[in-house]
PDB file of N, CA and C in Angstrom:
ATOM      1  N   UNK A   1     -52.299  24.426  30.513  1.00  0.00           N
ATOM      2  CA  UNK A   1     -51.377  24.509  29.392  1.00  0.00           C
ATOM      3  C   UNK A   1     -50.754  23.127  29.166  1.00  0.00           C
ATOM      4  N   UNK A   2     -50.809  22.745  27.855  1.00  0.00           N
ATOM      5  CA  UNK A   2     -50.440  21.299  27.912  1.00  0.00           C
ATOM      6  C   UNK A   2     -48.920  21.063  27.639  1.00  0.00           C
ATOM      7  N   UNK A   3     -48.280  20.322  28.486  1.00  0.00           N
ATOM      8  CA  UNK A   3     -47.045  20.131  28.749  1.00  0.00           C
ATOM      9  C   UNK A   3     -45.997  19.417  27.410  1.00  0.00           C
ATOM     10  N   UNK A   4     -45.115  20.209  26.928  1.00  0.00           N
ATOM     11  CA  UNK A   4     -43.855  20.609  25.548  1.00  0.00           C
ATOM     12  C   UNK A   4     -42.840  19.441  26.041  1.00  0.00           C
ATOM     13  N   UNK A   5     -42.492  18.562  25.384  1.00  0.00           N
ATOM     14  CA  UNK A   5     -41.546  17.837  25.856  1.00  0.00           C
ATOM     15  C   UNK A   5     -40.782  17.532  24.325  1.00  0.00           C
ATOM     16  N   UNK A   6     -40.532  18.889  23.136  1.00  0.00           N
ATOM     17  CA  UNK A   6     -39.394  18.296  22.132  1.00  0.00           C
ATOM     18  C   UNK A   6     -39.736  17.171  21.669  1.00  0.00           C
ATOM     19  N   UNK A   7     -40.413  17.138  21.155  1.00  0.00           N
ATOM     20  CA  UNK A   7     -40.069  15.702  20.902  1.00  0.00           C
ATOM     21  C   UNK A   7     -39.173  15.284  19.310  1.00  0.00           C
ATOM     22  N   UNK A   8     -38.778  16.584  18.650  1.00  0.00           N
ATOM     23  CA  UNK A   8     -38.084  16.336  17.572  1.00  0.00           C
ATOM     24  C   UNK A   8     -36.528  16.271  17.751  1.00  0.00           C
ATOM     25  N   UNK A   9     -35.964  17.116  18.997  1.00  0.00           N
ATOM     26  CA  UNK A   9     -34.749  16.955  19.538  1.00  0.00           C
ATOM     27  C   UNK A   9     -34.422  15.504  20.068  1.00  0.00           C
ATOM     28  N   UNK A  10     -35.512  14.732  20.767  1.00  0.00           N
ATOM     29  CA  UNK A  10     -35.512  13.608  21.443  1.00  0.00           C
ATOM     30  C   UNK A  10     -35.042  12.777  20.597  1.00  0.00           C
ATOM     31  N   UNK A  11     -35.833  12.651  19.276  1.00  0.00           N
ATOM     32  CA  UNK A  11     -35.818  11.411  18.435  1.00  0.00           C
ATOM     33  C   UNK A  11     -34.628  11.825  17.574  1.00  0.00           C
ATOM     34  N   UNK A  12     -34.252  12.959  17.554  1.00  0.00           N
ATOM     35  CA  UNK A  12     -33.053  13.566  16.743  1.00  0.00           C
ATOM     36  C   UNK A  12     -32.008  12.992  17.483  1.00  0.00           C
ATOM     37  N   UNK A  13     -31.796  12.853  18.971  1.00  0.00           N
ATOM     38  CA  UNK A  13     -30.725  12.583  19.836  1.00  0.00           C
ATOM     39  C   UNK A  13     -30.714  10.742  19.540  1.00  0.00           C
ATOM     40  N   UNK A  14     -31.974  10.175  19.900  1.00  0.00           N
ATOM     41  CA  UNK A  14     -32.447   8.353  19.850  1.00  0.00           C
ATOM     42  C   UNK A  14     -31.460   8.497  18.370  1.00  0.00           C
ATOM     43  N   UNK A  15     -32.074   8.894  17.496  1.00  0.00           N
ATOM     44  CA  UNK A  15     -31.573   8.328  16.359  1.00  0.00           C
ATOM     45  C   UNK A  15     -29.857   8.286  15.936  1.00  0.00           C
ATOM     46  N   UNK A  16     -29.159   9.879  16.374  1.00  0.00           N
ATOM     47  CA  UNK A  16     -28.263   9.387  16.037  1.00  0.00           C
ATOM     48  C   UNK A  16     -27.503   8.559  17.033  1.00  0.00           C
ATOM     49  N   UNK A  17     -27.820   7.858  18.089  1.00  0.00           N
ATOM     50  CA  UNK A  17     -27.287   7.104  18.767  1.00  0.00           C
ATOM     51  C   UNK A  17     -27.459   5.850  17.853  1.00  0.00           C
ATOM     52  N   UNK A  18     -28.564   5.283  17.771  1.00  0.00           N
ATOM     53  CA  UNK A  18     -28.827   3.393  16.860  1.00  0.00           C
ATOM     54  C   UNK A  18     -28.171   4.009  15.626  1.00  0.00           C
ATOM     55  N   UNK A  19     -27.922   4.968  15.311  1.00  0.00           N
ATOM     56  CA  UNK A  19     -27.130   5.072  14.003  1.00  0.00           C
ATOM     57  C   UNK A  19     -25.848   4.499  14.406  1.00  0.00           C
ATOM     58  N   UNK A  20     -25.432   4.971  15.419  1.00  0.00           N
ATOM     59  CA  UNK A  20     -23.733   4.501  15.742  1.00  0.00           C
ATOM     60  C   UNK A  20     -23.828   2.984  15.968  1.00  0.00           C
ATOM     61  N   UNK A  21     -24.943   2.793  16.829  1.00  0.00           N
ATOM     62  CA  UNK A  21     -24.976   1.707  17.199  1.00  0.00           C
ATOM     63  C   UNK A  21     -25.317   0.282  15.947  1.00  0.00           C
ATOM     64  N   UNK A  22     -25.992   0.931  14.872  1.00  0.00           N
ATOM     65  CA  UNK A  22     -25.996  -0.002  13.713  1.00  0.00           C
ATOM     66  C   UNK A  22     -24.753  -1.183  13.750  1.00  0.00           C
ATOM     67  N   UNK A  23     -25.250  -2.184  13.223  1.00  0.00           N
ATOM     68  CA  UNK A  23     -24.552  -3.356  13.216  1.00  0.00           C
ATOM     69  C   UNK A  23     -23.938  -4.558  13.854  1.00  0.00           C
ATOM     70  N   UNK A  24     -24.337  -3.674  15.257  1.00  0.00           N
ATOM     71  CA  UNK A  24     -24.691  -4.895  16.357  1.00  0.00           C
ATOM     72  C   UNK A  24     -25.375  -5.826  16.389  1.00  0.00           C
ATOM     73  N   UNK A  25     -24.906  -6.713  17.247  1.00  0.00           N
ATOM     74  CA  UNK A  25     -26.169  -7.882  17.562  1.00  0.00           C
ATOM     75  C   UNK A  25     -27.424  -7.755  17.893  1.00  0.00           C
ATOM     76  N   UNK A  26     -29.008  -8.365  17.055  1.00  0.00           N
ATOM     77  CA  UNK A  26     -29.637  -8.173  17.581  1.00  0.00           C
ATOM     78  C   UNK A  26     -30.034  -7.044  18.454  1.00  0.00           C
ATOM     79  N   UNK A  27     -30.456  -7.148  19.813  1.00  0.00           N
ATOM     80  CA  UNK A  27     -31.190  -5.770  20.608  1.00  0.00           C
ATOM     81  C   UNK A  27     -30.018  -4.900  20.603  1.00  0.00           C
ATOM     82  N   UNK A  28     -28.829  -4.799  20.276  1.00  0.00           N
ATOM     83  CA  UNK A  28     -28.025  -4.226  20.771  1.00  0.00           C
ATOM     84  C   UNK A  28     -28.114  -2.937  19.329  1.00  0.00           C
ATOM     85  N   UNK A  29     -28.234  -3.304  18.611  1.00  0.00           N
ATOM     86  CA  UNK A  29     -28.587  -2.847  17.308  1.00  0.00           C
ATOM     87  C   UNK A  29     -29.664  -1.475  17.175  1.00  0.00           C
ATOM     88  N   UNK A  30     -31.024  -2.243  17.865  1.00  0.00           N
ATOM     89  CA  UNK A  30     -32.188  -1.313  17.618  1.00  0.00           C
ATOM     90  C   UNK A  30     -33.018  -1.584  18.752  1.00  0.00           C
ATOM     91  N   UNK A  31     -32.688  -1.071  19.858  1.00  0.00           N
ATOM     92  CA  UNK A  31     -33.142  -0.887  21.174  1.00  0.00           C
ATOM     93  C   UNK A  31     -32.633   0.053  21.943  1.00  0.00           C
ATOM     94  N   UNK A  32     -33.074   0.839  22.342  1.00  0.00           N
ATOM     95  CA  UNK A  32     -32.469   2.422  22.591  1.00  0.00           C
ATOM     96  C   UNK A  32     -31.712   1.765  23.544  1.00  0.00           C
ATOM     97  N   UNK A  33     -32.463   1.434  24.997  1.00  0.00           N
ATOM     98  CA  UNK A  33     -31.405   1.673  26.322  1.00  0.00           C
ATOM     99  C   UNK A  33     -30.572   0.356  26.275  1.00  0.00           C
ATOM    100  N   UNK A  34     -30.659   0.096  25.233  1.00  0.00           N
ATOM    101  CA  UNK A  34     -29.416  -1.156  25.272  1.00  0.00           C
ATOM    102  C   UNK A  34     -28.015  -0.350  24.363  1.00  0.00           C
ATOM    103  N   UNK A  35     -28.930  -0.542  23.150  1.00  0.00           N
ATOM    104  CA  UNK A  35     -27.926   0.443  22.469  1.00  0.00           C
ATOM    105  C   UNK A  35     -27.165   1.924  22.898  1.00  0.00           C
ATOM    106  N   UNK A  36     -27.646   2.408  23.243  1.00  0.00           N
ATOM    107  CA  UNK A  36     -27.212   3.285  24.377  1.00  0.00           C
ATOM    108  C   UNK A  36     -26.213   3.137  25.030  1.00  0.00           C
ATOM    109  N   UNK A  37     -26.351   2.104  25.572  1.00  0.00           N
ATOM    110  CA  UNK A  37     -24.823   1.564  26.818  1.00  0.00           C
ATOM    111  C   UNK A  37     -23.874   1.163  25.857  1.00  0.00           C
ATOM    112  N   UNK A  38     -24.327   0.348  24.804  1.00  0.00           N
ATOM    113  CA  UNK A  38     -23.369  -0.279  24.012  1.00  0.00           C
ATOM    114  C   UNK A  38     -22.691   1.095  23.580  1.00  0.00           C
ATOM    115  N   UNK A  39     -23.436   2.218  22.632  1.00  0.00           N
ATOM    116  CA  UNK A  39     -22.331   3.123  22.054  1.00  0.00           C
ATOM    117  C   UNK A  39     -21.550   3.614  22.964  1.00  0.00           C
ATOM    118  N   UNK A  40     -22.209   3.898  24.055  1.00  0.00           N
ATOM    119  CA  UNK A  40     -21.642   4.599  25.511  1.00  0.00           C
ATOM    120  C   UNK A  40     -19.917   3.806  25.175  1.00  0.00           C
ATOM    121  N   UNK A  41     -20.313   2.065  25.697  1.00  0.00           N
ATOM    122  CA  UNK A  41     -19.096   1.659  25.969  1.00  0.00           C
ATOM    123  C   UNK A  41     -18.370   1.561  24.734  1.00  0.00           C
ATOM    124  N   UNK A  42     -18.186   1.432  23.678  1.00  0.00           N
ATOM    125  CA  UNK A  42     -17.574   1.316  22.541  1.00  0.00           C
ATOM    126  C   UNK A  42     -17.119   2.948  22.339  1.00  0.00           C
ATOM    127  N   UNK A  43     -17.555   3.990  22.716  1.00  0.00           N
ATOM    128  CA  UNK A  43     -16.844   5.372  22.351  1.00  0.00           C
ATOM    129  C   UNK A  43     -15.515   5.171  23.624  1.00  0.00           C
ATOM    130  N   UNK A  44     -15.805   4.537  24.810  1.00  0.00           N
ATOM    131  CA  UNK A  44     -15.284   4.800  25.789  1.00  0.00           C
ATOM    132  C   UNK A  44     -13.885   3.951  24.783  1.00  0.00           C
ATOM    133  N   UNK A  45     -13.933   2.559  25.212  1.00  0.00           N
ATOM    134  CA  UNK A  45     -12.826   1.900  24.010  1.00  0.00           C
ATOM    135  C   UNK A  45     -12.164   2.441  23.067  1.00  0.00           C
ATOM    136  N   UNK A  46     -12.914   3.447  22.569  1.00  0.00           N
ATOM    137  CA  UNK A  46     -12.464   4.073  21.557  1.00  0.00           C
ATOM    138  C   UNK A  46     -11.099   5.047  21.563  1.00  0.00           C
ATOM    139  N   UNK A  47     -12.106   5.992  22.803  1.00  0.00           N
ATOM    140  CA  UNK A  47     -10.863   7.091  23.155  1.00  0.00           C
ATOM    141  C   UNK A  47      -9.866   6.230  23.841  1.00  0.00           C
ATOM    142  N   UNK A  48      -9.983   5.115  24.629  1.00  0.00           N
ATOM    143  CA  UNK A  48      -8.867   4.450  25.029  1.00  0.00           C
ATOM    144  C   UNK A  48      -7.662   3.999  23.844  1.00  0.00           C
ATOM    145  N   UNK A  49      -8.480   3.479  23.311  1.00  0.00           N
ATOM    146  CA  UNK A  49      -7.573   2.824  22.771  1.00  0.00           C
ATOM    147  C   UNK A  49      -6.524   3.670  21.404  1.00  0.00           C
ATOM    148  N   UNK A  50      -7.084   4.999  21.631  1.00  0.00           N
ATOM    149  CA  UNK A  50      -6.639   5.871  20.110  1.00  0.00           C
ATOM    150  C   UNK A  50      -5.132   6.142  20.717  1.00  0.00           C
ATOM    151  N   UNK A  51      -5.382   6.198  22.203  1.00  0.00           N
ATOM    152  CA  UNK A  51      -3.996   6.357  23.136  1.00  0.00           C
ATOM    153  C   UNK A  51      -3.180   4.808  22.943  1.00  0.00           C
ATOM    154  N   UNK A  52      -4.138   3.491  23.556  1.00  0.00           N
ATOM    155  CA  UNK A  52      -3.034   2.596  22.860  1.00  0.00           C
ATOM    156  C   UNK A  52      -2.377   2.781  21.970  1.00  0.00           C
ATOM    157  N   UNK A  53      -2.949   2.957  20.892  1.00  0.00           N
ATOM    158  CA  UNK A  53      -2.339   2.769  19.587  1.00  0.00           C
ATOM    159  C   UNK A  53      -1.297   3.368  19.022  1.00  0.00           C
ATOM    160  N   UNK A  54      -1.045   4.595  19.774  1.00  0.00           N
ATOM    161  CA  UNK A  54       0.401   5.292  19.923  1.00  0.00           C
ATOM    162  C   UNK A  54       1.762   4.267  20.553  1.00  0.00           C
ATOM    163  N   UNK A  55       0.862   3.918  21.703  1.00  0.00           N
ATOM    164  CA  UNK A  55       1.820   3.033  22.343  1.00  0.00           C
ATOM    165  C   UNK A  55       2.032   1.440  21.905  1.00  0.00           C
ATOM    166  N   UNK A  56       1.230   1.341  21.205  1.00  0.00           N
ATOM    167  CA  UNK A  56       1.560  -0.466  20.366  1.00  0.00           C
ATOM    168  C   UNK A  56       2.824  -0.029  19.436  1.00  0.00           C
ATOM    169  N   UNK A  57       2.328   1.043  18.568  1.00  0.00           N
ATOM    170  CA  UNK A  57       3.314   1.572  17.251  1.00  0.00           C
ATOM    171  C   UNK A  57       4.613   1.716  17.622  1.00  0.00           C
ATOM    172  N   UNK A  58       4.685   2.225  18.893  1.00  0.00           N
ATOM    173  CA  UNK A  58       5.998   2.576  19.314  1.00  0.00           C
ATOM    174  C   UNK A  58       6.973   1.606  19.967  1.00  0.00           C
ATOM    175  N   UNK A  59       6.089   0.585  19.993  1.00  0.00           N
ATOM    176  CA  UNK A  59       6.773  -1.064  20.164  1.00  0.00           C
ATOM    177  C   UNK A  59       7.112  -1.546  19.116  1.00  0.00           C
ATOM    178  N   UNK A  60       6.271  -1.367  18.596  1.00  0.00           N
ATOM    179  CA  UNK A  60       6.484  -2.148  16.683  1.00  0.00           C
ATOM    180  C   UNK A  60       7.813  -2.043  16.565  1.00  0.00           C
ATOM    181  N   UNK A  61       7.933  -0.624  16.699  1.00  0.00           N
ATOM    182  CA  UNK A  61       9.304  -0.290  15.857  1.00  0.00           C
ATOM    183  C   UNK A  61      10.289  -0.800  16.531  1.00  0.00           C
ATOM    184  N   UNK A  62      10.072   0.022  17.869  1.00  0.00           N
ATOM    185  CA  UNK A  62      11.527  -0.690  19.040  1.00  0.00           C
ATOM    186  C   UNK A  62      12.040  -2.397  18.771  1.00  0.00           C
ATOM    187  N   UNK A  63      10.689  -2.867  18.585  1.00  0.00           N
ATOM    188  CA  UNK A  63      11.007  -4.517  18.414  1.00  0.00           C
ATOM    189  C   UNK A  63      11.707  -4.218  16.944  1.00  0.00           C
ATOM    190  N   UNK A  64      11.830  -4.023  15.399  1.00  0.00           N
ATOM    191  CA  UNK A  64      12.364  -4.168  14.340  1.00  0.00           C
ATOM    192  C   UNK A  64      13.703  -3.091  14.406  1.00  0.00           C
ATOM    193  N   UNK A  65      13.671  -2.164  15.323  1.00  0.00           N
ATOM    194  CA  UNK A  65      14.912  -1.967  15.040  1.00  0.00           C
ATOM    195  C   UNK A  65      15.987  -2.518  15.761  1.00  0.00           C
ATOM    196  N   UNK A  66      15.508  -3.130  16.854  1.00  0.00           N
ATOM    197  CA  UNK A  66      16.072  -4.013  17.632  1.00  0.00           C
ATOM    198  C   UNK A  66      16.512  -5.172  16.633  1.00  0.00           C
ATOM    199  N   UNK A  67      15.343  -5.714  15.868  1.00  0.00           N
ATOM    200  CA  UNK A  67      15.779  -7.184  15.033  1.00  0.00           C
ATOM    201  C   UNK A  67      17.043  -6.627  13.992  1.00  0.00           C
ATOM    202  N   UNK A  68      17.127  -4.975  13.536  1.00  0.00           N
ATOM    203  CA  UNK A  68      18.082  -4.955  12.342  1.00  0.00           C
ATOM    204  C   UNK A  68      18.921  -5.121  12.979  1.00  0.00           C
ATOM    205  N   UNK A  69      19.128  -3.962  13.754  1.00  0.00           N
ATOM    206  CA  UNK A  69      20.128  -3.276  14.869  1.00  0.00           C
ATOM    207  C   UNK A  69      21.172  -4.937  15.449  1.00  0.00           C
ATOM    208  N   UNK A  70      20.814  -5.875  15.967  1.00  0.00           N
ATOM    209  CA  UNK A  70      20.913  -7.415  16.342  1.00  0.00           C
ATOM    210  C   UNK A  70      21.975  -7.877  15.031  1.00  0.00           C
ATOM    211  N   UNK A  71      21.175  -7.848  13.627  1.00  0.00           N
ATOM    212  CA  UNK A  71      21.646  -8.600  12.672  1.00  0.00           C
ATOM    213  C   UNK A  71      23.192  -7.643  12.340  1.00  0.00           C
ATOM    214  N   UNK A  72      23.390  -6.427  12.534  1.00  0.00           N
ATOM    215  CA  UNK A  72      24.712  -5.443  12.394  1.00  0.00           C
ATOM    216  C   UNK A  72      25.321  -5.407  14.016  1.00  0.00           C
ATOM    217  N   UNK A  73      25.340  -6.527  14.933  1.00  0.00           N
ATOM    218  CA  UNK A  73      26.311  -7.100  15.481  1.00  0.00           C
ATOM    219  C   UNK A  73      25.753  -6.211  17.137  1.00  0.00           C
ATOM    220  N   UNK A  74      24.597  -5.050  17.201  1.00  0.00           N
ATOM    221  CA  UNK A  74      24.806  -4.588  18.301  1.00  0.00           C
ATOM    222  C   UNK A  74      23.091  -4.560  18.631  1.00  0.00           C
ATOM    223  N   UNK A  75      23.409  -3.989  19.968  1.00  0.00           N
ATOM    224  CA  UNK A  75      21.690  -4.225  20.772  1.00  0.00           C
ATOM    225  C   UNK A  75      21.050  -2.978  20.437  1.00  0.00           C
ATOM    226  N   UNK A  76      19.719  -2.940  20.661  1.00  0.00           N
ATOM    227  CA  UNK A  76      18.810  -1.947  20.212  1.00  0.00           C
ATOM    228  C   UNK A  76      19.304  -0.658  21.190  1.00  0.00           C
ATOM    229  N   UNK A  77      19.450  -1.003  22.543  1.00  0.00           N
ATOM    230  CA  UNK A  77      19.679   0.485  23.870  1.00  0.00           C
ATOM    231  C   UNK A  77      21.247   0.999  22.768  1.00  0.00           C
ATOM    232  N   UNK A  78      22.436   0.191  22.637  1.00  0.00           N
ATOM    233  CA  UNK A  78      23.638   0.187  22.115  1.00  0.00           C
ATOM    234  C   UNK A  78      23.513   1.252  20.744  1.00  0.00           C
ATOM    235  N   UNK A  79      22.387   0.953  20.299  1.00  0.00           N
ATOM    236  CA  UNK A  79      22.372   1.592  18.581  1.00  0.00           C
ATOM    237  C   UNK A  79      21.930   3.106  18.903  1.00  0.00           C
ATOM    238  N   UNK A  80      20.411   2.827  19.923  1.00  0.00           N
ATOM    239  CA  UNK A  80      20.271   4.450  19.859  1.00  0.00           C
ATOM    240  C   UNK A  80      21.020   5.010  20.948  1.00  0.00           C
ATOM    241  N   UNK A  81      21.882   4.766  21.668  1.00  0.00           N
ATOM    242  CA  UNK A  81      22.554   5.740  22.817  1.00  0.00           C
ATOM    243  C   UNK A  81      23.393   6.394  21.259  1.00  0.00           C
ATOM    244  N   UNK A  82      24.085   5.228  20.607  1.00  0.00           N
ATOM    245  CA  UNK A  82      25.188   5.950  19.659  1.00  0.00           C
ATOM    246  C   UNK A  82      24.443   6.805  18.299  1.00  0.00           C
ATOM    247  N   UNK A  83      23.283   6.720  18.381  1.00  0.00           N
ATOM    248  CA  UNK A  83      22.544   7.187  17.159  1.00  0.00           C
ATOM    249  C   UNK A  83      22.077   8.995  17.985  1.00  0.00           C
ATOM    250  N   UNK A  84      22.106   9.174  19.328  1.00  0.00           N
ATOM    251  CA  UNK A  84      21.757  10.329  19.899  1.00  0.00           C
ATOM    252  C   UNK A  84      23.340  11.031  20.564  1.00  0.00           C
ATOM    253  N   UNK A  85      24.466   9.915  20.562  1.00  0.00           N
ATOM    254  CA  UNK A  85      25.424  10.810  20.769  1.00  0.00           C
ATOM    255  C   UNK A  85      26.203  11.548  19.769  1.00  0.00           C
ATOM    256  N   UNK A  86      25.877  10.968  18.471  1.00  0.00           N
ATOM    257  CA  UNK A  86      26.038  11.104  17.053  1.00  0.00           C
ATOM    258  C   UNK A  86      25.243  12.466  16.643  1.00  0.00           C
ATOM    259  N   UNK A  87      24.042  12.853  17.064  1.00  0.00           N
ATOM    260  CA  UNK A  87      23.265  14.000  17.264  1.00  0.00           C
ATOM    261  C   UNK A  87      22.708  13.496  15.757  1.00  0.00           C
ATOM    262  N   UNK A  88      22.147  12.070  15.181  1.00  0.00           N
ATOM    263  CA  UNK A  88      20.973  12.012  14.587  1.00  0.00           C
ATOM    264  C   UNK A  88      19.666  11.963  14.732  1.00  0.00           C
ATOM    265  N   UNK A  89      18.983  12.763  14.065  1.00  0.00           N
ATOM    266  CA  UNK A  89      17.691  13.253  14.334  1.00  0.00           C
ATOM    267  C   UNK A  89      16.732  12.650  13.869  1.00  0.00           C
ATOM    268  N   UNK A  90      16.841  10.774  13.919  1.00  0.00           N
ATOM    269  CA  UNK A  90      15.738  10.096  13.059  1.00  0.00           C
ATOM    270  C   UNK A  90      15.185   9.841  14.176  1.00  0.00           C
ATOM    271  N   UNK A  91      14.256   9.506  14.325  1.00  0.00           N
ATOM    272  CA  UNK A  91      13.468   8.789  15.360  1.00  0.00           C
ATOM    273  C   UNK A  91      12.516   7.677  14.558  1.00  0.00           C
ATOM    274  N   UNK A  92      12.290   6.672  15.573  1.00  0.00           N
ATOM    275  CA  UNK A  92      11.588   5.643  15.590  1.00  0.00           C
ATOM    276  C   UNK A  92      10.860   4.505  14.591  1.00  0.00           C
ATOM    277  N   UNK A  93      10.035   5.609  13.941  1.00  0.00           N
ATOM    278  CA  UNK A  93       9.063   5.239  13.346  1.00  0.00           C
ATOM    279  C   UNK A  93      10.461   5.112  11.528  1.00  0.00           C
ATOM    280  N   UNK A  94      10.731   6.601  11.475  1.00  0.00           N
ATOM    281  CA  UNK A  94      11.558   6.207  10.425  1.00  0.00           C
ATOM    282  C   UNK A  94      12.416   4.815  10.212  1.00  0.00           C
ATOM    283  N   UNK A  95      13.443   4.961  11.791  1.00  0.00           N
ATOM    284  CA  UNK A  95      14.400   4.111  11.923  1.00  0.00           C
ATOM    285  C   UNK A  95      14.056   2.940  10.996  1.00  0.00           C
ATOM    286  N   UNK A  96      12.514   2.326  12.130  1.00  0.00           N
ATOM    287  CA  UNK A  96      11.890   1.128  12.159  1.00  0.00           C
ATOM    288  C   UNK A  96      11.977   1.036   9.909  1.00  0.00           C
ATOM    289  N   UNK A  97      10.999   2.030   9.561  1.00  0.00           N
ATOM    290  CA  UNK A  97      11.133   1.929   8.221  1.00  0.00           C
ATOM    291  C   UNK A  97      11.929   1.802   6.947  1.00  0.00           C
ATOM    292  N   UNK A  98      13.051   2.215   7.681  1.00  0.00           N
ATOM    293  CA  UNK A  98      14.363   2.121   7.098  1.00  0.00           C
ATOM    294  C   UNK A  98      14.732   0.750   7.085  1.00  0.00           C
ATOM    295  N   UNK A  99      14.948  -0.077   8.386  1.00  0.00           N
ATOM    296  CA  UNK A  99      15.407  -1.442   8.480  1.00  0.00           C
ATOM    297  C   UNK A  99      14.459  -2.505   7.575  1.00  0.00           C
ATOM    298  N   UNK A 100      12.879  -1.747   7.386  1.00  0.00           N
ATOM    299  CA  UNK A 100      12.048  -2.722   6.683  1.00  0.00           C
ATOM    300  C   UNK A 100      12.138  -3.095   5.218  1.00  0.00           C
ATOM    301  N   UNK A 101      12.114  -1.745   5.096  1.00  0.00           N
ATOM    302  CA  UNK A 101      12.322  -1.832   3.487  1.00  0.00           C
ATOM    303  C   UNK A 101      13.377  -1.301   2.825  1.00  0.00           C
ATOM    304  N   UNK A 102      14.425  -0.625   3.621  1.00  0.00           N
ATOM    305  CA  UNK A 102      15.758   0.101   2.962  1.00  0.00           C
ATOM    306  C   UNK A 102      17.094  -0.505   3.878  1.00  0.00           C
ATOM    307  N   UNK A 103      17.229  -1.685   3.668  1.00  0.00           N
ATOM    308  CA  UNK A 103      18.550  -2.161   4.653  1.00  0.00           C
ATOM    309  C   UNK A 103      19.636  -1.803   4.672  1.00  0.00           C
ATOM    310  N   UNK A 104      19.740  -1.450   3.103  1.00  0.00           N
ATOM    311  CA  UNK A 104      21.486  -0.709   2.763  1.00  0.00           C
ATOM    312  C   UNK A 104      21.426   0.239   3.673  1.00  0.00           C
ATOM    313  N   UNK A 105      19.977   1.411   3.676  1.00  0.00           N
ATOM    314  CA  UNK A 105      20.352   2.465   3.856  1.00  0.00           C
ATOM    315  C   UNK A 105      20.440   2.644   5.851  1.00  0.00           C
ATOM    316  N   UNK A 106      19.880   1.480   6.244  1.00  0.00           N
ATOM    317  CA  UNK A 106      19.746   1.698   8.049  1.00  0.00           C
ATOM    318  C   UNK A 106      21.607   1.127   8.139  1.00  0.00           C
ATOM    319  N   UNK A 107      22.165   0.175   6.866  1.00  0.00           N
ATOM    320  CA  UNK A 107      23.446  -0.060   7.188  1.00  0.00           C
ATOM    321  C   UNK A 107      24.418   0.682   7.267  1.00  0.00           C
ATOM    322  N   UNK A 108      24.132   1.538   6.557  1.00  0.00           N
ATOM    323  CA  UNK A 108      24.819   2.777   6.206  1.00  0.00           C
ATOM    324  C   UNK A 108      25.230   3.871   7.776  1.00  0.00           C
ATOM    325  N   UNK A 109      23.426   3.767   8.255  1.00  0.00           N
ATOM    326  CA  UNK A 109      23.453   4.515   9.731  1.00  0.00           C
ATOM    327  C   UNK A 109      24.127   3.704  10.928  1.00  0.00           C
ATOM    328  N   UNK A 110      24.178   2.141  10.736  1.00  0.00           N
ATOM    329  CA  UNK A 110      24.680   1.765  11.761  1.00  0.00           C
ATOM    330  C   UNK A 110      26.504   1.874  11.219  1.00  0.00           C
ATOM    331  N   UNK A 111      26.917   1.511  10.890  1.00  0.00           N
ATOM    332  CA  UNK A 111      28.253   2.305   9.959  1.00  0.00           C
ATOM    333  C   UNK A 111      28.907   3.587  10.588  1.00  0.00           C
ATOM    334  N   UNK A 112      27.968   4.556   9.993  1.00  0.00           N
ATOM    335  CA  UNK A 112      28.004   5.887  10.843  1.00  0.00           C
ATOM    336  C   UNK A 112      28.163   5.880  12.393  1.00  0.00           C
ATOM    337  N   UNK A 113      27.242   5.211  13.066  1.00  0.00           N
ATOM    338  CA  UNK A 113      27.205   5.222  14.201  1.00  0.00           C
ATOM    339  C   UNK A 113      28.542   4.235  15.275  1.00  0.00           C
ATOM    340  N   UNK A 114      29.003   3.514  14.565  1.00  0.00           N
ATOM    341  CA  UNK A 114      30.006   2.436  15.174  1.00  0.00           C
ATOM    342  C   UNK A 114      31.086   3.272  15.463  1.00  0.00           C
TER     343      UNK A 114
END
């Protein structure tokens, strides 16, 4: 009996791998067991870094509300201890957005909060 080895699943699996892998350098591009490792390691980066990227964002802000927070006379720890004993419910990302593009209105909160 002559031996079944798929071969439409196989090339179904090869392919969509150099699909991901498109646009690489050279062999890395269109060479299975190269390309291979490459998508391997670039998914790995990937899921890593989807977690950085929570944690960069959440610096972003700390650093700009720190810079408003600074320019209305007090420190960034100083603004939110009084912004959570105050029982306001902005967090972070707003804060940060507020100081960027709405200054009256983060002045307004540090105001409140003093």
């Amino acid at each position: 009996m002559p031996r079944s080895v798929n071969a439409v699943a196989s090339r179904a699996r090869r392919k969509k791998v150099l699909k991901l892998a498109k646009g690489n350098f050279g062999s890395r591009g269109n060479v299975w067991t190269v390309a291979k490792n490459t998508v391997e390691k670039g998914l790995t980066y990937a899921y890593r870094d989807r977690k950085n990227k929570k944690r960069q964002f959440r610096s972003l802000w700390i650093q700009r509300i720190n810079a408003a927070a600074r320019s209305h006379g007090m420190t960034y720890s100083e603004f939110m201890g009084k912004i959570n004993a105050k029982g306001i419910q902005l967090n972070r990302k707003v804060l940060a957005d507020l100081a960027m593009n709405n200054p009256a209105a983060f002045e307004k909160i540090v105001k409140t909060v003093q």
